[in-house]
N, C-alpha and C. Protein backbone atom coordinates (compact mmCIF):
# COMPACT_ATOMS: atom_id res chain seq x y z
N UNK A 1 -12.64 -16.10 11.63
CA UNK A 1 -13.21 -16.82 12.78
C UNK A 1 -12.53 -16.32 14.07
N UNK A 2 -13.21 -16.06 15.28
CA UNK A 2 -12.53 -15.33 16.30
C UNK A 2 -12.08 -16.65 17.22
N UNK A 3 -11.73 -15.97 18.12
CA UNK A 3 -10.83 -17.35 19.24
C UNK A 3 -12.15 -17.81 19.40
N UNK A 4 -13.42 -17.37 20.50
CA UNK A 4 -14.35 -18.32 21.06
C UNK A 4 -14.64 -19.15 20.07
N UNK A 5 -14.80 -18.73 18.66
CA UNK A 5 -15.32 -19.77 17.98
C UNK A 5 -14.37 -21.08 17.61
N UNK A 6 -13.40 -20.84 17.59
CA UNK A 6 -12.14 -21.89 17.49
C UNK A 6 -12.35 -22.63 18.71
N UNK A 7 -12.73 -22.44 20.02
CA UNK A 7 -12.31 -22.59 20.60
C UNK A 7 -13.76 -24.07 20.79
N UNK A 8 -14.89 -23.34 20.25
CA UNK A 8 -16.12 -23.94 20.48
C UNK A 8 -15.70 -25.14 19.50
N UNK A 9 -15.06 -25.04 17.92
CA UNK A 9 -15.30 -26.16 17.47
C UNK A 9 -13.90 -27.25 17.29
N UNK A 10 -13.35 -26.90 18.45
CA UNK A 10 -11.86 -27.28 18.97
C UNK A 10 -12.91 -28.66 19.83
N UNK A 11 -13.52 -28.36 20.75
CA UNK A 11 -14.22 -28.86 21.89
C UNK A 11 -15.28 -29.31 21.56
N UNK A 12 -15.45 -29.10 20.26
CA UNK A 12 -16.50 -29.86 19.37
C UNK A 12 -18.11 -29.11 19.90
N UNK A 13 -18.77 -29.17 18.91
CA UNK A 13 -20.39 -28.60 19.00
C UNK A 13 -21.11 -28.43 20.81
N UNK A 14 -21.64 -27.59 21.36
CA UNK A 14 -22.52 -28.44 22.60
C UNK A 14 -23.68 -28.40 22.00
N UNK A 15 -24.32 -29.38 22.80
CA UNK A 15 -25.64 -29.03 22.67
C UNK A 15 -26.53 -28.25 22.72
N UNK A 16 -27.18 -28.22 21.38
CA UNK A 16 -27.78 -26.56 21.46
C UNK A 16 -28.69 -26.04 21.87
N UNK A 17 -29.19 -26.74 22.94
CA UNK A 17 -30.34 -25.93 23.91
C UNK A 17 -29.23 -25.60 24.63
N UNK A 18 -27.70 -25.88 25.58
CA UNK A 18 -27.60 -25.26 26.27
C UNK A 18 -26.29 -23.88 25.60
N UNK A 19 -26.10 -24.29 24.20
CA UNK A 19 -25.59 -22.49 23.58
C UNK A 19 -26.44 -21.84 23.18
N UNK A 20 -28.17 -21.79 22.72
CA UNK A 20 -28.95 -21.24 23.10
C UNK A 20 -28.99 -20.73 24.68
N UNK A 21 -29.09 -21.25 25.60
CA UNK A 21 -29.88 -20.94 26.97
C UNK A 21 -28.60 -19.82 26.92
N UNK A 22 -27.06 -19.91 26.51
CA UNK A 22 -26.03 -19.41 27.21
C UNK A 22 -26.12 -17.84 26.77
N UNK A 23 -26.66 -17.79 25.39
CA UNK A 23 -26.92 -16.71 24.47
C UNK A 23 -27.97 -15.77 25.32
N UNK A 24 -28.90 -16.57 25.69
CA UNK A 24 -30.13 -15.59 25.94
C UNK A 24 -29.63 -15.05 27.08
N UNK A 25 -28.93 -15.76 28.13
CA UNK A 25 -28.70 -15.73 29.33
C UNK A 25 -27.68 -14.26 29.23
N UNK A 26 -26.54 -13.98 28.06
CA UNK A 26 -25.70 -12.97 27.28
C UNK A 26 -26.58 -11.99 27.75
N UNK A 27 -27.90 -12.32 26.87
CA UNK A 27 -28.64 -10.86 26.88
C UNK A 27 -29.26 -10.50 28.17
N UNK A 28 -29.59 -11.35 29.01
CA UNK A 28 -30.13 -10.73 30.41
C UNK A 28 -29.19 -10.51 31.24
N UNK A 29 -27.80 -10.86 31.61
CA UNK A 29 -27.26 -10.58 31.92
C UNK A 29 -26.46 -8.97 31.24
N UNK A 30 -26.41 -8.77 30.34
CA UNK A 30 -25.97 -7.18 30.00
C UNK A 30 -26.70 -6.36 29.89
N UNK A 31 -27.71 -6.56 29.85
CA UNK A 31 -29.34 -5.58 30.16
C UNK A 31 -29.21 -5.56 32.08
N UNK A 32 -29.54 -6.80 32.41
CA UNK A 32 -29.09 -6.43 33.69
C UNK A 32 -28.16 -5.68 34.19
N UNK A 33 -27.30 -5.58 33.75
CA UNK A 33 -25.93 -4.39 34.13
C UNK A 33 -26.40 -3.25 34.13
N UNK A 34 -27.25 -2.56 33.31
CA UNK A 34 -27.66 -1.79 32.49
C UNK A 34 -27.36 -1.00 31.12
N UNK A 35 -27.21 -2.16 30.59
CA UNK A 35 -26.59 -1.53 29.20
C UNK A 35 -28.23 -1.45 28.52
N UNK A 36 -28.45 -0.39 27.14
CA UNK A 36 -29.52 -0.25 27.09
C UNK A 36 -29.46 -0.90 26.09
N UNK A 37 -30.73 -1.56 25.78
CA UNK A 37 -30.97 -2.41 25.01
C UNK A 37 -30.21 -1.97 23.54
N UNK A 38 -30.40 -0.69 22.84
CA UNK A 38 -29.87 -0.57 21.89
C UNK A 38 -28.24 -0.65 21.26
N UNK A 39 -27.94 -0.67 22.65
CA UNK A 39 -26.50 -1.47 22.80
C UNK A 39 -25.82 -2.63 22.57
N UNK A 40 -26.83 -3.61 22.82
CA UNK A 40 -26.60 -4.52 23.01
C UNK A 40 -26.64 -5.19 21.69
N UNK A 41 -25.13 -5.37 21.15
CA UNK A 41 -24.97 -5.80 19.88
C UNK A 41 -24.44 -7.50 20.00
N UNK A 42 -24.48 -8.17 18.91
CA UNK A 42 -24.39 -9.12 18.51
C UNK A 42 -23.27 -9.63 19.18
N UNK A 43 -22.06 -8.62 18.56
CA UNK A 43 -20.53 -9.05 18.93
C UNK A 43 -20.37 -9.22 20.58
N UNK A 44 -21.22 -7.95 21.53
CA UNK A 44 -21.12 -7.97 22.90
C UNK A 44 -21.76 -9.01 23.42
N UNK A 45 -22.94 -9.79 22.83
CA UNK A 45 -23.51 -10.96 23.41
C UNK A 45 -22.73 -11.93 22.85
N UNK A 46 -22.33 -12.21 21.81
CA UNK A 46 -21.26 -13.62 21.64
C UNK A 46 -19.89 -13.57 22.85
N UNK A 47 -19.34 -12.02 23.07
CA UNK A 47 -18.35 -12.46 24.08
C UNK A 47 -19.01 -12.41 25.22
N UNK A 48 -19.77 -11.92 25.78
CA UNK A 48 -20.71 -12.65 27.15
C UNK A 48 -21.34 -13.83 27.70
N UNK A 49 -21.58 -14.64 26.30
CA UNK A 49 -22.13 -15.97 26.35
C UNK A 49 -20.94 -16.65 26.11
N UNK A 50 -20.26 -16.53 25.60
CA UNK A 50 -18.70 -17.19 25.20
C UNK A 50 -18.61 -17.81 23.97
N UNK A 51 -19.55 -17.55 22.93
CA UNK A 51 -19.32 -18.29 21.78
C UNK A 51 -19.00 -17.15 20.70
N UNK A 52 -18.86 -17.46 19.34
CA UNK A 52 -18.44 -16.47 18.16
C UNK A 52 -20.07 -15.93 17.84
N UNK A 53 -19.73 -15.12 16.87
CA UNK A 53 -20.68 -14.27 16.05
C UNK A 53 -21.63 -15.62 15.56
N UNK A 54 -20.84 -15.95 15.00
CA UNK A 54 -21.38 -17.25 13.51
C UNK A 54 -22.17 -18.23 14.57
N UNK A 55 -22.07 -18.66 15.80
CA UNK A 55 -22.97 -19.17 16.91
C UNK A 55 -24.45 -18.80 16.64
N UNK A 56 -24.23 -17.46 16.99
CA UNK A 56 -25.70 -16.88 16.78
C UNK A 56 -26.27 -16.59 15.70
N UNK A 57 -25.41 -16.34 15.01
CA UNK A 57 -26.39 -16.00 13.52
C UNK A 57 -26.73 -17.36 12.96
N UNK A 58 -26.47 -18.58 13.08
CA UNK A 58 -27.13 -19.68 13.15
C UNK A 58 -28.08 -19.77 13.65
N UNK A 59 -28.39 -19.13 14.53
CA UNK A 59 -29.93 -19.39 15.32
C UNK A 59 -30.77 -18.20 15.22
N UNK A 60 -30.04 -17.13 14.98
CA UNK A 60 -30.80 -15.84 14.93
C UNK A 60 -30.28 -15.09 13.97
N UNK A 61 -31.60 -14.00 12.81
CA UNK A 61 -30.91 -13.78 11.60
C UNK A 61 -30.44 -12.49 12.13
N UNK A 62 -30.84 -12.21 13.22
CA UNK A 62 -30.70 -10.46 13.70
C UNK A 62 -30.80 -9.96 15.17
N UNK A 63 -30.43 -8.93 15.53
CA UNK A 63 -31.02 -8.60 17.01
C UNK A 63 -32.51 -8.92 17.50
N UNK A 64 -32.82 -8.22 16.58
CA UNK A 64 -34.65 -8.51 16.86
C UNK A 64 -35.01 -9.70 17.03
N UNK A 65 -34.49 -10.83 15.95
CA UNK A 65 -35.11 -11.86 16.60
C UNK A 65 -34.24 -12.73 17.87
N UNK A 66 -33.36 -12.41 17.91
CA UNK A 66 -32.88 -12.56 18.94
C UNK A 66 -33.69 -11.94 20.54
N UNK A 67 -33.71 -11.01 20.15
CA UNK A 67 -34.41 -10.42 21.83
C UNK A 67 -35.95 -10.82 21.39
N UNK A 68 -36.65 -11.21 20.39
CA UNK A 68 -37.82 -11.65 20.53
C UNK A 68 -37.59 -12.81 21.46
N UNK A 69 -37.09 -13.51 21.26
CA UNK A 69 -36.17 -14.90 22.19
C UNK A 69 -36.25 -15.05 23.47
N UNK A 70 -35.61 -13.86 23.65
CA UNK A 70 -35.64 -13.74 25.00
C UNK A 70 -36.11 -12.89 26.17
N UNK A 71 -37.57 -11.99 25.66
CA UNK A 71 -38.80 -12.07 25.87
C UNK A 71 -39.75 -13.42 26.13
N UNK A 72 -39.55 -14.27 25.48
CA UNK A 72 -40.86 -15.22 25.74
C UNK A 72 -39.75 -15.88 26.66
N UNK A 73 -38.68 -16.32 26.70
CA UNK A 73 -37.76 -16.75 28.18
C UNK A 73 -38.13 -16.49 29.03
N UNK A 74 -38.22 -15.36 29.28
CA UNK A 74 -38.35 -14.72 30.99
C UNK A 74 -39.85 -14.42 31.24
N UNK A 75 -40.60 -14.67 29.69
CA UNK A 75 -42.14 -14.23 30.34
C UNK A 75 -42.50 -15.72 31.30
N UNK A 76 -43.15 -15.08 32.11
CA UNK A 76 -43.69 -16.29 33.41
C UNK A 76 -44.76 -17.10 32.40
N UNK A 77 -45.62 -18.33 32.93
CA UNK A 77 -46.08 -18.99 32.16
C UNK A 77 -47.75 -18.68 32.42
N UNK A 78 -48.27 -18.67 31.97
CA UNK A 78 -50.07 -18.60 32.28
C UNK A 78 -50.68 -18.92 33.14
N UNK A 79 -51.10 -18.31 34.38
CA UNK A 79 -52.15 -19.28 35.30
C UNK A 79 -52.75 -20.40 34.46
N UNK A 80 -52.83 -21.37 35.63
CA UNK A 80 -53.47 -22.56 35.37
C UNK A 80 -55.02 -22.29 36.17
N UNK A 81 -56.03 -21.67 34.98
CA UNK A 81 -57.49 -21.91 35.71
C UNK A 81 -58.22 -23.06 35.74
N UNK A 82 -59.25 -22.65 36.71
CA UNK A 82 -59.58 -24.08 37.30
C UNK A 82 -61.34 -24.25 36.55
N UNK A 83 -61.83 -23.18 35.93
CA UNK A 83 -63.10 -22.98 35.34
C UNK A 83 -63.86 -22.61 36.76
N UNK A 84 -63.71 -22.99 37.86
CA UNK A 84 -64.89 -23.28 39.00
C UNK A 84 -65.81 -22.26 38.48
N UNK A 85 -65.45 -21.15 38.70
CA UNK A 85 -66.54 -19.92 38.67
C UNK A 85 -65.56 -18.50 37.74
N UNK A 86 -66.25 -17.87 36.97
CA UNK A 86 -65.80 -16.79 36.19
C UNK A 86 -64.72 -15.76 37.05
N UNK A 87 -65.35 -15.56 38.59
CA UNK A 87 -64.43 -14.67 39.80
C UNK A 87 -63.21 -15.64 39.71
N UNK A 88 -63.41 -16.64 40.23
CA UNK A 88 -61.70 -17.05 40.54
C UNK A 88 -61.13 -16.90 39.58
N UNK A 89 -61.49 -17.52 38.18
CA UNK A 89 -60.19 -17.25 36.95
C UNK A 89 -59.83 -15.94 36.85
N UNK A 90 -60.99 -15.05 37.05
CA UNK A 90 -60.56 -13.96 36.78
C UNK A 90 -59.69 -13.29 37.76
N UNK A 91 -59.46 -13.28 39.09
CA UNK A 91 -58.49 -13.18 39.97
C UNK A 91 -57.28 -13.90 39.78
N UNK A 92 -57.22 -15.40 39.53
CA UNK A 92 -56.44 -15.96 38.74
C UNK A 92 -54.86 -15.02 37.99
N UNK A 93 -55.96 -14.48 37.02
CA UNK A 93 -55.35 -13.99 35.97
C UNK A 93 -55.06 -12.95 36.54
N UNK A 94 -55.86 -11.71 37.34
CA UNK A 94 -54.86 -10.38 37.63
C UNK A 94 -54.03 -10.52 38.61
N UNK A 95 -53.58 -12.17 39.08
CA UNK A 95 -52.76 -12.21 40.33
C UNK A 95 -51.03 -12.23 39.61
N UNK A 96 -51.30 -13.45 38.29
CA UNK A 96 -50.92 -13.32 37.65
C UNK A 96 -50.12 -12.32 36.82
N UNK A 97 -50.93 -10.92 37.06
CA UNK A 97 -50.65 -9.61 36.43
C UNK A 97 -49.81 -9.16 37.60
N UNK A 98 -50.39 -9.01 38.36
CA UNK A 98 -49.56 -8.62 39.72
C UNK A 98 -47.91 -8.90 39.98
N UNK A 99 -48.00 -10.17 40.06
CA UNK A 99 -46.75 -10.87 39.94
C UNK A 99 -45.72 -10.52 39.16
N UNK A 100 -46.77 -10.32 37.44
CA UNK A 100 -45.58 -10.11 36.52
C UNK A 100 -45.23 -8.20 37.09
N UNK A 101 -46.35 -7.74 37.01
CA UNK A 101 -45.94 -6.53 37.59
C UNK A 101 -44.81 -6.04 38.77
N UNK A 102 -44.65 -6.72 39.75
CA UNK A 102 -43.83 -6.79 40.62
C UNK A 102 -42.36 -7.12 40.01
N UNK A 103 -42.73 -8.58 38.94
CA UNK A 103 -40.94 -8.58 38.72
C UNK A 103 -41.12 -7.86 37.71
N UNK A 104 -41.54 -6.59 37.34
CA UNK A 104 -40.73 -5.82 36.13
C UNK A 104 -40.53 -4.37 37.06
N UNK A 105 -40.95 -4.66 38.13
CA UNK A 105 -40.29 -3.40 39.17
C UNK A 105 -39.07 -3.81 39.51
N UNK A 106 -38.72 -5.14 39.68
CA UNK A 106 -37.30 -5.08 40.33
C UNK A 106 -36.31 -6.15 39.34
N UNK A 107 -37.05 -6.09 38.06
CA UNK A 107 -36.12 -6.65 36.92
C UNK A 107 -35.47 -5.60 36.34
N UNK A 108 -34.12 -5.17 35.70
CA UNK A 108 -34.01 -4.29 35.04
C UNK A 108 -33.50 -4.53 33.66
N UNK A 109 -33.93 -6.03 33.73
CA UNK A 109 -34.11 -6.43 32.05
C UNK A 109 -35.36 -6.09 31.54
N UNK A 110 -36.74 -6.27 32.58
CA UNK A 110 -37.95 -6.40 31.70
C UNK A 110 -38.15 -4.52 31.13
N UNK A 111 -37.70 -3.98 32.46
CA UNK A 111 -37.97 -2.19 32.56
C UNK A 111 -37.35 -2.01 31.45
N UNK A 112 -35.96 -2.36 31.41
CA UNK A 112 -35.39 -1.75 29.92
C UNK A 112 -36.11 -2.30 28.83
N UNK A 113 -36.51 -3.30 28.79
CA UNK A 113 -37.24 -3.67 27.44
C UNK A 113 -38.23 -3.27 27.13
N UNK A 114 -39.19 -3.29 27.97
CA UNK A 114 -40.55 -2.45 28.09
C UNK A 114 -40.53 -1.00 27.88
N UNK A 115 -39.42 -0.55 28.25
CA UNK A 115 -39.07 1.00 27.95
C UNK A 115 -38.84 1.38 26.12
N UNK A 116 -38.21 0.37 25.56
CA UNK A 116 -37.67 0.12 24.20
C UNK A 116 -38.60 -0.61 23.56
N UNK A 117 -39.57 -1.35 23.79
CA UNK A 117 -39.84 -2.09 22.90
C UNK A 117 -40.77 -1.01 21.71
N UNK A 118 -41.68 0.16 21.85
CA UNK A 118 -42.14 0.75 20.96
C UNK A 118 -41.52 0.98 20.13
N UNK A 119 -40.53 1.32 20.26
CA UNK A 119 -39.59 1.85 19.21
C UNK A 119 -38.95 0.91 18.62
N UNK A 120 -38.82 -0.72 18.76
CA UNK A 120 -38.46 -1.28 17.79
C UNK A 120 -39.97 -2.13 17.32
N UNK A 121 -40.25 -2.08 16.40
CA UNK A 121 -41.33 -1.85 16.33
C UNK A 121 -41.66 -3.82 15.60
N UNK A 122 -40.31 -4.52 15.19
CA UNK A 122 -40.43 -6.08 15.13
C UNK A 122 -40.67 -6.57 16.51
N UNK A 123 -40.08 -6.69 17.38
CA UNK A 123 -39.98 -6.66 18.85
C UNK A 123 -41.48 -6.80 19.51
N UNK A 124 -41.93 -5.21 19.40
CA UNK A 124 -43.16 -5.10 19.77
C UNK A 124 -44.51 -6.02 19.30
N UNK A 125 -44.34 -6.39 17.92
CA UNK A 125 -45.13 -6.83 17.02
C UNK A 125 -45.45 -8.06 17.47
N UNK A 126 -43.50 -9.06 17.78
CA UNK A 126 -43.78 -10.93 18.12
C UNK A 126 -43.98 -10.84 19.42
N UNK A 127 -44.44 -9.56 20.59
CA UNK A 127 -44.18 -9.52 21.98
C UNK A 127 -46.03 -9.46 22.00
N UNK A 128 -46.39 -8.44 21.13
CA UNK A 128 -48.01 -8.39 21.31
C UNK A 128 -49.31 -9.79 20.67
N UNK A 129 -48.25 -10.61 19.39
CA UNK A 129 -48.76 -11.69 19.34
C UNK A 129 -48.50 -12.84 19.77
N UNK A 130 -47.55 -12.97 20.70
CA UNK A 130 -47.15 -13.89 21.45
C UNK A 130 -47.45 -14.53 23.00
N UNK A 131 -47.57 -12.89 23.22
CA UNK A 131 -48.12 -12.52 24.51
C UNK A 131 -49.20 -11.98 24.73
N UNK A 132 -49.34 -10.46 24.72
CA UNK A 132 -50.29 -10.24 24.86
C UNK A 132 -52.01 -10.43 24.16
N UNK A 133 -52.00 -10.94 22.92
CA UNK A 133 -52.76 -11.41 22.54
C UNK A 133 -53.77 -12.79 23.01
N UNK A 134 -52.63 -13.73 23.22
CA UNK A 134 -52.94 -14.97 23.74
C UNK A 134 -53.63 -14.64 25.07
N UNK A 135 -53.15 -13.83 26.25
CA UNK A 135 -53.61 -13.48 27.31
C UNK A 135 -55.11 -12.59 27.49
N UNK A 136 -54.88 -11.84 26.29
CA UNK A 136 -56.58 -11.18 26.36
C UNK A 136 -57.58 -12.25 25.55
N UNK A 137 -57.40 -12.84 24.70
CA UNK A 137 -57.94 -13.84 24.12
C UNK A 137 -58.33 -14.91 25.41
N UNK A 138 -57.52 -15.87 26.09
CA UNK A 138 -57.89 -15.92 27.25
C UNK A 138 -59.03 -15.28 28.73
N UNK A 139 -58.69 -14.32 28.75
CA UNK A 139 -59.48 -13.76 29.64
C UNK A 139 -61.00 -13.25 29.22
N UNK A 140 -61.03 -13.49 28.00
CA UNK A 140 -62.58 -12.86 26.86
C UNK A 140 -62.64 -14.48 27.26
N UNK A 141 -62.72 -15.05 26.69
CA UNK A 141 -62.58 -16.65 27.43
C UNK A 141 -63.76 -16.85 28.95
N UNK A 142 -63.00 -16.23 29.38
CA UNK A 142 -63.45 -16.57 30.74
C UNK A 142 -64.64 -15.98 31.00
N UNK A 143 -64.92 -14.27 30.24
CA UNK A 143 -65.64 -13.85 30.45
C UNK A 143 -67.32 -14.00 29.90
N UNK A 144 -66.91 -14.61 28.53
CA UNK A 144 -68.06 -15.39 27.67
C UNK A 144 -68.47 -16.65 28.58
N UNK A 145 -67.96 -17.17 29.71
CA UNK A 145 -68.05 -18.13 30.44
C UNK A 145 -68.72 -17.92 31.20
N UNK A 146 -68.46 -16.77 31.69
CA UNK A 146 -69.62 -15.93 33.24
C UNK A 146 -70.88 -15.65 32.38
N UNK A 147 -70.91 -15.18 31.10
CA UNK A 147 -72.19 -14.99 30.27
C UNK A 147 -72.84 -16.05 30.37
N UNK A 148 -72.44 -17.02 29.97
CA UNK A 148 -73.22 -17.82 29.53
C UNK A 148 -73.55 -18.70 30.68
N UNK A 149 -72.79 -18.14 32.02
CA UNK A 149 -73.32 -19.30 33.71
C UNK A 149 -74.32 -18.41 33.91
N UNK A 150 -74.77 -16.84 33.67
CA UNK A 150 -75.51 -16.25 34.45
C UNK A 150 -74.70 -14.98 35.50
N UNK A 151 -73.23 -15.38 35.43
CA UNK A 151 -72.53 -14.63 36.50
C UNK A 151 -72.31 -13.05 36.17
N UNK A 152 -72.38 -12.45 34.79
CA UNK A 152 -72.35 -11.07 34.57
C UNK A 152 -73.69 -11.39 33.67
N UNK A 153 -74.39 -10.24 33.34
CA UNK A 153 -75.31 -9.54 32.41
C UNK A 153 -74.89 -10.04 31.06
N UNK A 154 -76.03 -10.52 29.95
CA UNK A 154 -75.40 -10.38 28.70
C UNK A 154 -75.19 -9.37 27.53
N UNK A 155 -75.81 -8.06 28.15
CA UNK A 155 -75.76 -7.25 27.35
C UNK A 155 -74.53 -6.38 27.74
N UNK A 156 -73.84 -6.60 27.94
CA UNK A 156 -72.31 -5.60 28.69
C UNK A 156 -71.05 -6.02 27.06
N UNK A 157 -70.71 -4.97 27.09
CA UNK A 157 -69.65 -5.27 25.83
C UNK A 157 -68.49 -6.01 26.33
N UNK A 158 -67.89 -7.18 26.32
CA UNK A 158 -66.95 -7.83 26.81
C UNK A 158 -65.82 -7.55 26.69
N UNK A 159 -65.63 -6.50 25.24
CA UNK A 159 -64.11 -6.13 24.98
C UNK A 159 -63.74 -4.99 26.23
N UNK A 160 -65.08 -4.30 26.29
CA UNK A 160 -64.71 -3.05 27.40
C UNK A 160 -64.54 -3.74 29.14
N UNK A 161 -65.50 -4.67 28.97
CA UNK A 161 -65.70 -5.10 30.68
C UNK A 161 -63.93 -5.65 30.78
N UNK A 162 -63.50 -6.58 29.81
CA UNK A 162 -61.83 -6.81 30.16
C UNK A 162 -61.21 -5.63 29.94
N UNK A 163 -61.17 -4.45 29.81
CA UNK A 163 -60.46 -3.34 30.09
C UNK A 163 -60.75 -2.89 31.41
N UNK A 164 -62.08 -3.15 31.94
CA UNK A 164 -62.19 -2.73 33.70
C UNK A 164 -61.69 -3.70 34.25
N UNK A 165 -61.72 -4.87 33.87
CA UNK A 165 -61.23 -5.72 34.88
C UNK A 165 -58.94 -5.62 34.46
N UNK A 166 -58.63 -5.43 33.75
CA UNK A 166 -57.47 -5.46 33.64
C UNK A 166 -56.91 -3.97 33.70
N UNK A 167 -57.44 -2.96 33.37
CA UNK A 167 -57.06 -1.60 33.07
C UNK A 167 -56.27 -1.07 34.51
N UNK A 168 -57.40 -1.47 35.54
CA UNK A 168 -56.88 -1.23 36.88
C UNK A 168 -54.84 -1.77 37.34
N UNK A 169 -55.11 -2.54 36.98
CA UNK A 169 -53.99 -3.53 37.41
C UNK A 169 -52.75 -2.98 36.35
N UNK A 170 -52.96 -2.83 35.25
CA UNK A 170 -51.66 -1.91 34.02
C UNK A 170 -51.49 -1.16 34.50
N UNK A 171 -52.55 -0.04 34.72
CA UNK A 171 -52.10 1.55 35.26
C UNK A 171 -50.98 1.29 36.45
N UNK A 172 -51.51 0.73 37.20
CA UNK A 172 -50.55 0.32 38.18
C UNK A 172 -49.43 -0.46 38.39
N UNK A 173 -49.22 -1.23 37.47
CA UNK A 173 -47.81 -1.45 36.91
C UNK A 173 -46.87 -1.28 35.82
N UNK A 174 -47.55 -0.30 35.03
CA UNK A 174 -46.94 0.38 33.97
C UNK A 174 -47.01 2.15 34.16
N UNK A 175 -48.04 2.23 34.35
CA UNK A 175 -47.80 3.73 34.13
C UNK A 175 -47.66 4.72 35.63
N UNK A 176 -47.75 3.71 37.13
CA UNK A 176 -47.35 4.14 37.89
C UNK A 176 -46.73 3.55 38.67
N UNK A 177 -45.67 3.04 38.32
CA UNK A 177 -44.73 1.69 38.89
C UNK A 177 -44.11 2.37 40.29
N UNK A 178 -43.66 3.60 40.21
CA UNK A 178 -43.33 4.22 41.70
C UNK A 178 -44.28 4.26 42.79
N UNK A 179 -45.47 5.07 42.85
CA UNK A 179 -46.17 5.36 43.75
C UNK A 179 -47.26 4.28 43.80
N UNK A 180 -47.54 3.27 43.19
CA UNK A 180 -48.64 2.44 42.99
C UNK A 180 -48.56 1.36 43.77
N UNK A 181 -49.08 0.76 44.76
CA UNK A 181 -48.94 -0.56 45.32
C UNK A 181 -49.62 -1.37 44.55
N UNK A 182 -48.76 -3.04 45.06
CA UNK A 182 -49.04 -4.16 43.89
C UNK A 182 -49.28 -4.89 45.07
N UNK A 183 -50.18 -4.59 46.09
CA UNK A 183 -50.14 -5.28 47.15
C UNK A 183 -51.11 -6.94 46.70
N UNK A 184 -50.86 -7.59 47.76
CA UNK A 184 -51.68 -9.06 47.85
C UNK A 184 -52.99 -8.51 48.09
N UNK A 185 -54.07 -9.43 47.11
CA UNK A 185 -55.50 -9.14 47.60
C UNK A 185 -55.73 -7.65 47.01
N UNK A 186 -55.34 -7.66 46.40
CA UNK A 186 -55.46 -5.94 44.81
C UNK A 186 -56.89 -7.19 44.21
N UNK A 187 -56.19 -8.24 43.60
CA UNK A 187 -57.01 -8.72 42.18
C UNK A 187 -58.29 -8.91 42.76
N UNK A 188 -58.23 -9.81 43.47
CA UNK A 188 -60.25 -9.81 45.12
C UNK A 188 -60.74 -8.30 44.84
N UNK A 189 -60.02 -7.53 45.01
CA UNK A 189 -60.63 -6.10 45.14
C UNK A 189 -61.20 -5.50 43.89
N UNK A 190 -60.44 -5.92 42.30
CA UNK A 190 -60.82 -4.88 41.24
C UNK A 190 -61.69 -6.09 41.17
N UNK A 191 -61.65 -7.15 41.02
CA UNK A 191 -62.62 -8.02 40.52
C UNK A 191 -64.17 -8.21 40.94
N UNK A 192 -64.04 -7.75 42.61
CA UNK A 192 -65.16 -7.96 43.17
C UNK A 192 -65.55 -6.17 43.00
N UNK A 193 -65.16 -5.12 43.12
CA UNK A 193 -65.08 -4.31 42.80
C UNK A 193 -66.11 -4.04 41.27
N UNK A 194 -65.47 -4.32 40.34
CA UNK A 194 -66.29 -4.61 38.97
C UNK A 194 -67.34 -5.06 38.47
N UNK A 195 -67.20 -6.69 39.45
CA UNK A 195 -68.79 -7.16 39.59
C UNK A 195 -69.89 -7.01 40.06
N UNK A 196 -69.39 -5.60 41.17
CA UNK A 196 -70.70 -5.18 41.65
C UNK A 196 -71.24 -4.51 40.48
N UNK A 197 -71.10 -4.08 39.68
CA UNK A 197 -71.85 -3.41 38.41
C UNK A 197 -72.46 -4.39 37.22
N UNK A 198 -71.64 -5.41 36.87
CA UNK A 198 -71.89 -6.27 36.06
C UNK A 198 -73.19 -7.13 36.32
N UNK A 199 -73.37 -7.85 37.69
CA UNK A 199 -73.81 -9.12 37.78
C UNK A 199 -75.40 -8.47 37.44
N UNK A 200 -76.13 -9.88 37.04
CA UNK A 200 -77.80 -9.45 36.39
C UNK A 200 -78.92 -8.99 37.72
């Protein structure tokens, strides 16, 4: 048993949402430094958060699920749509994109993770059904909604039309995060942009 941990059950248990929060907080804070994710071992997050090994492996059987953890932490939470009309949710949602896009330009927890996550390939797996799934599932949502008001065509393939309406907005915060503006009033533009082709 190492000192922190003596030291934790000297002072008796805390409560474990906040040696959870302290853990995750371990990992964004040493990613923030820039240590690269594959670094970032067990032993270095128990002395960053201040508790022992045996802390975490109580709550987590491994790295992976550990940084699955703390991925859905820092992911922002879902626009709240309002249904009015198929355009607003759908601006809604790429403002949404925007946003998150912006803080993974000047996060250098999300960049490092996003940089790594292919390659661990558990990671990627609870990040694409957690997240990104729920979010395109959502936005097909919205778009079966404009079908069925009249607001797009019904013969348009919906899986492809949410790749025009979102495709725009990735390229530009993933695959050209330097030269790409994430300016205000982007999402008005691909959206209204798009619907000039769609509507009946």
């Amino acid at each position: 048993m190492d000192l922190a941990e003596q030291q934790e059950q000297r002072r008796g248990r805390p409560r474990s949402e906040a040696v959870e929060r302290a853990i995750i907080d371990g990992v964004v804070a040493l990613v923030e430094e820039g240590v690269p994710l594959a670094e970032v071992s067990i032993e270095r997050v128990a002395r960053t958060a201040g508790v022992g090994k045996a802390t975490i492996y109580r709550r987590w059987s491994g790295r992976e699920e550990l940084f699955c953890d703390v991925l859905r932490a820092v992911e922002p939470e879902d626009p709240q749509l309002t249904g009015a009309s198929m355009r607003e949710d759908l601006i809604a949602l790429l403002e949404s994109m925007r946003l998150r896009g912006l803080a993974n330009r000047s996060s250098a927890l999300l960049h490092n993770v996003y940089a790594q996550m292919k390659s661990q390939p558990k990671v990627w797996a609870v990040y694409r059904a957690t997240v990104i799934e729920p979010r395109r599932r959502l936005s097909l949502e919205v778009l079966r909604r404009g079908v069925e008001n009249g607001e797009i065509r019904d013969d348009v393939d919906l899986e492809l039309v949410n790749d025009l309406f979102t495709g725009p907005m990735l390229v530009r915060s993933v695959m050209r995060p330097d030269d790409a503006e994430l300016e205000a009033g982007l999402p008005e533009q691909i959206v209204d942009s798009v619907l000039r082709g769609l509507r009946p």
